[in-house]
C-alpha atoms as a PDB file:
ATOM      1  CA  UNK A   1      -8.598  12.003  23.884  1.00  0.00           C
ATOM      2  CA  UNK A   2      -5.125  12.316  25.770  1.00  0.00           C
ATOM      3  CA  UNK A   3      -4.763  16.063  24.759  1.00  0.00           C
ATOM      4  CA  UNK A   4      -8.447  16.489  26.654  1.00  0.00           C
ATOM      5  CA  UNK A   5      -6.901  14.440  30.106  1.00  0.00           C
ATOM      6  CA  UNK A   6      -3.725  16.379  29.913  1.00  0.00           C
ATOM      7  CA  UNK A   7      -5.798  20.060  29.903  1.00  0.00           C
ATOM      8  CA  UNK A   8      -7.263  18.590  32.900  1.00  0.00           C
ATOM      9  CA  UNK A   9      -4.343  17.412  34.650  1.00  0.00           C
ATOM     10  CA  UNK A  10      -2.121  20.432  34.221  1.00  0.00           C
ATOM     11  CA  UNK A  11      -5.196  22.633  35.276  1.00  0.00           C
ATOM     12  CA  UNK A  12      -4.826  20.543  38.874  1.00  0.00           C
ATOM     13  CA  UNK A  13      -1.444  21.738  38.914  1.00  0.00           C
ATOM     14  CA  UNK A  14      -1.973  24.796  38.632  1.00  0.00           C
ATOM     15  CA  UNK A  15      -4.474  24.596  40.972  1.00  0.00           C
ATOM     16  CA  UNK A  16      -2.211  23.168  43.318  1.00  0.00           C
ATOM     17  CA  UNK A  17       0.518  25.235  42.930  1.00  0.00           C
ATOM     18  CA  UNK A  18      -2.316  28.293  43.571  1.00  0.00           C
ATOM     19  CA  UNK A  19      -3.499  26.876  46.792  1.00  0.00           C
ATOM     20  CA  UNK A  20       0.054  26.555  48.024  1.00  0.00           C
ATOM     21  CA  UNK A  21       0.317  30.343  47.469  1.00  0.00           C
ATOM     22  CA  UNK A  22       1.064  30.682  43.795  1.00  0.00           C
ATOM     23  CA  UNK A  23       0.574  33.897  42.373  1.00  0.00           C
ATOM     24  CA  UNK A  24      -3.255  35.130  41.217  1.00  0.00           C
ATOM     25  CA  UNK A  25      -1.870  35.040  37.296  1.00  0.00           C
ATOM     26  CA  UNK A  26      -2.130  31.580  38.252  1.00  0.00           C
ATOM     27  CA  UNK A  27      -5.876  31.090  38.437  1.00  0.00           C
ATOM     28  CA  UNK A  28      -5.768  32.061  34.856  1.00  0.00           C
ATOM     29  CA  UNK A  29      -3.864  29.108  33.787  1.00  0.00           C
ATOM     30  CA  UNK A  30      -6.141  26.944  35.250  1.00  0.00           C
ATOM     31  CA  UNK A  31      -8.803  27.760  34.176  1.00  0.00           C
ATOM     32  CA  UNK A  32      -7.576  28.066  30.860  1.00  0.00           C
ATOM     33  CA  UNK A  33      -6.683  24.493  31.223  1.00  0.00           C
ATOM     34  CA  UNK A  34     -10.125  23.598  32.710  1.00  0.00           C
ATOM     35  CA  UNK A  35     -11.673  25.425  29.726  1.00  0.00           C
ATOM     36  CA  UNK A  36      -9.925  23.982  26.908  1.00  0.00           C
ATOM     37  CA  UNK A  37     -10.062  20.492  28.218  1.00  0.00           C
ATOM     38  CA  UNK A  38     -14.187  21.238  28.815  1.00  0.00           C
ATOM     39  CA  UNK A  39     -13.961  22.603  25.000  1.00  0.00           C
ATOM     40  CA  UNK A  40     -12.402  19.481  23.944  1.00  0.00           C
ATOM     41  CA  UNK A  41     -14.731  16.897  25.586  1.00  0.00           C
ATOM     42  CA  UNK A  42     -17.978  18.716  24.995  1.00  0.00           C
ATOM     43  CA  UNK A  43     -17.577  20.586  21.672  1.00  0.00           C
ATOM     44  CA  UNK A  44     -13.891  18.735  19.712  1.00  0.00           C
ATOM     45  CA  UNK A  45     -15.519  19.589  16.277  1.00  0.00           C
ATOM     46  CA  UNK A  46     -16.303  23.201  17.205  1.00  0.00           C
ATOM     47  CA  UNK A  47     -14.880  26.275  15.712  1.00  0.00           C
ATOM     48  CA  UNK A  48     -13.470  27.169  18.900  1.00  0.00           C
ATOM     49  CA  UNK A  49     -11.796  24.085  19.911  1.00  0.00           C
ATOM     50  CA  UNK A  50      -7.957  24.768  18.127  1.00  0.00           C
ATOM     51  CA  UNK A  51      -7.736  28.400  18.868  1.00  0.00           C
ATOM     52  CA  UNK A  52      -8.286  27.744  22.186  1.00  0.00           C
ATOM     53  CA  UNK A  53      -6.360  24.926  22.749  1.00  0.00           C
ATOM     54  CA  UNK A  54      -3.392  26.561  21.411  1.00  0.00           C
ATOM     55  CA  UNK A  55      -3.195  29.534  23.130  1.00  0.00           C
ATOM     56  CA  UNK A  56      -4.005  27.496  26.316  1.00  0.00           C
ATOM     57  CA  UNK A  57      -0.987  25.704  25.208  1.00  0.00           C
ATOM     58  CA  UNK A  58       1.022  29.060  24.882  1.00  0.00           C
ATOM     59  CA  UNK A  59       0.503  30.896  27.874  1.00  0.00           C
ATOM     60  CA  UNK A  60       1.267  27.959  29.457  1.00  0.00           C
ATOM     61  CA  UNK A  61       4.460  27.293  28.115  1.00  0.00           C
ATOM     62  CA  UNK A  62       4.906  31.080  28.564  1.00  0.00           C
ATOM     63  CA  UNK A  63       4.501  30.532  32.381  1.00  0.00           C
ATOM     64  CA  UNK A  64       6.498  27.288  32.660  1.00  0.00           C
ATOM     65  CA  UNK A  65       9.517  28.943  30.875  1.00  0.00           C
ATOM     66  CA  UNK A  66       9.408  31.421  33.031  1.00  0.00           C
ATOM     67  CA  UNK A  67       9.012  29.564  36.108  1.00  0.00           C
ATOM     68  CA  UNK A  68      12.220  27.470  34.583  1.00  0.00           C
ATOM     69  CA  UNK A  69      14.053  30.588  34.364  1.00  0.00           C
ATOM     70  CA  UNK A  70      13.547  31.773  38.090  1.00  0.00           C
ATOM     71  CA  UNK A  71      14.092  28.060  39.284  1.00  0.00           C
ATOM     72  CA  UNK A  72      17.489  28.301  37.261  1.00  0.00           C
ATOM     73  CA  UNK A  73      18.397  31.387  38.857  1.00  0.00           C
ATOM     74  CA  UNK A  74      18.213  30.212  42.408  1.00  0.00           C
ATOM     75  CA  UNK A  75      20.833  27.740  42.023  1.00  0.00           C
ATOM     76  CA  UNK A  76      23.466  28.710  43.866  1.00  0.00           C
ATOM     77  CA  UNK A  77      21.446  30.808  46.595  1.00  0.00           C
ATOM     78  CA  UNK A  78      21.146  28.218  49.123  1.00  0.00           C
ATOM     79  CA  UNK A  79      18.330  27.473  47.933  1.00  0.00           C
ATOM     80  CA  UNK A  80      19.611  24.672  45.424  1.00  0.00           C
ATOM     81  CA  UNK A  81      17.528  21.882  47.114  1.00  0.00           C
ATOM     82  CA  UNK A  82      14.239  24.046  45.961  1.00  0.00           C
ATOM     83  CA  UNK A  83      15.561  25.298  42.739  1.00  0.00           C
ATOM     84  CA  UNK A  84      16.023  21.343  41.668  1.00  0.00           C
ATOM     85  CA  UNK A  85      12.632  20.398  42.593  1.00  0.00           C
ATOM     86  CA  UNK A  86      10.887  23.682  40.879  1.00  0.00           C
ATOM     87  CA  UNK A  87      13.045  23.458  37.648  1.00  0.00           C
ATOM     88  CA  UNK A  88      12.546  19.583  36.979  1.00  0.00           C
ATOM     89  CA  UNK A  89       8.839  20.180  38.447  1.00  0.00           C
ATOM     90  CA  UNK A  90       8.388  22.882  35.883  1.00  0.00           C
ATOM     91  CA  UNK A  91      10.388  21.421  33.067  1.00  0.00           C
ATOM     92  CA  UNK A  92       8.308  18.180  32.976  1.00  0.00           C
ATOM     93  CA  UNK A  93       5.480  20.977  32.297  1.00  0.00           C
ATOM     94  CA  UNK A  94       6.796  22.357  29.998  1.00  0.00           C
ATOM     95  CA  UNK A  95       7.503  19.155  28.024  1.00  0.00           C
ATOM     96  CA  UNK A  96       3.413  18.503  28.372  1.00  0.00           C
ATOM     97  CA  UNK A  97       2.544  21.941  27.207  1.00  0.00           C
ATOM     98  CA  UNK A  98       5.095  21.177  23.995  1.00  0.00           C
ATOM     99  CA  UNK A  99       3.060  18.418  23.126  1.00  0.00           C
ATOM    100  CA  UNK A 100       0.058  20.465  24.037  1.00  0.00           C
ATOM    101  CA  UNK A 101       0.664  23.259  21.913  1.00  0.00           C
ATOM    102  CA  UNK A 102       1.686  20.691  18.487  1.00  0.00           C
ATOM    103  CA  UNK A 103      -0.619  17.961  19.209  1.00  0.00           C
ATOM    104  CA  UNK A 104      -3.178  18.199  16.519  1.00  0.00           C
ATOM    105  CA  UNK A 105      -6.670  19.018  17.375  1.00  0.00           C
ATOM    106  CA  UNK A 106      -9.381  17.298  15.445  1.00  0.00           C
ATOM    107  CA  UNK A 107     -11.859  19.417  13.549  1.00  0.00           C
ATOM    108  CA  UNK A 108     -14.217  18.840  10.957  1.00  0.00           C
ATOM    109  CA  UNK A 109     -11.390  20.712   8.375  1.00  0.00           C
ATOM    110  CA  UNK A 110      -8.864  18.116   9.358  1.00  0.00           C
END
């Protein structure tokens, strides 16, 4: 059940993040989030559910690393104040998508 929370968690992030002006790449991420944790409560045993999840997982971590990346970059710009928030902001994330992406989803071949 705590993969199925943390789908909808990160997908509030992400929503956050969009409302505060994030890009539009990231309305995908949320609701790829909102998707996979709706797959997960609704339909665990389906076909569906792993493939899902894990890419879910993947283009999250995808974004996250990246967002790391920029966040790393600013150091140094005068910007260091915003570049500490961002990368620990977006490394915490990309800690949950880690366990995301190899937490093991039940299915019936498990």
């Amino acid at each position: 059940m705590a993969p199925t929370i943390l789908y909808f968690v990160v997908g509030v992030f992400w929503v956050g993040i969009l409302v505060a002006g994030g890009g539009a790449l990231l309305f995908w991420a949320a609701l790829t989030c909102f998707l996979s944790g709706i797959i997960l409560y609704e339909w665990a045993y389906s076909w569906i559910a792993r493939p899902l999840t894990k890419a879910t997982a993947l283009f999250g971590l995808a974004l996250t690393l990246y967002q790391v990346y920029v966040a790393l970059t600013m150091i140094g710009t005068g910007l260091d104040s915003a570049a500490l928030i961002s990368g620990v902001l977006f490394g915490v994330l990309t800690v949950v998508y880690l366990y995301l992406l190899f937490s093991r989803v039940k299915t019936r071949k498990n």
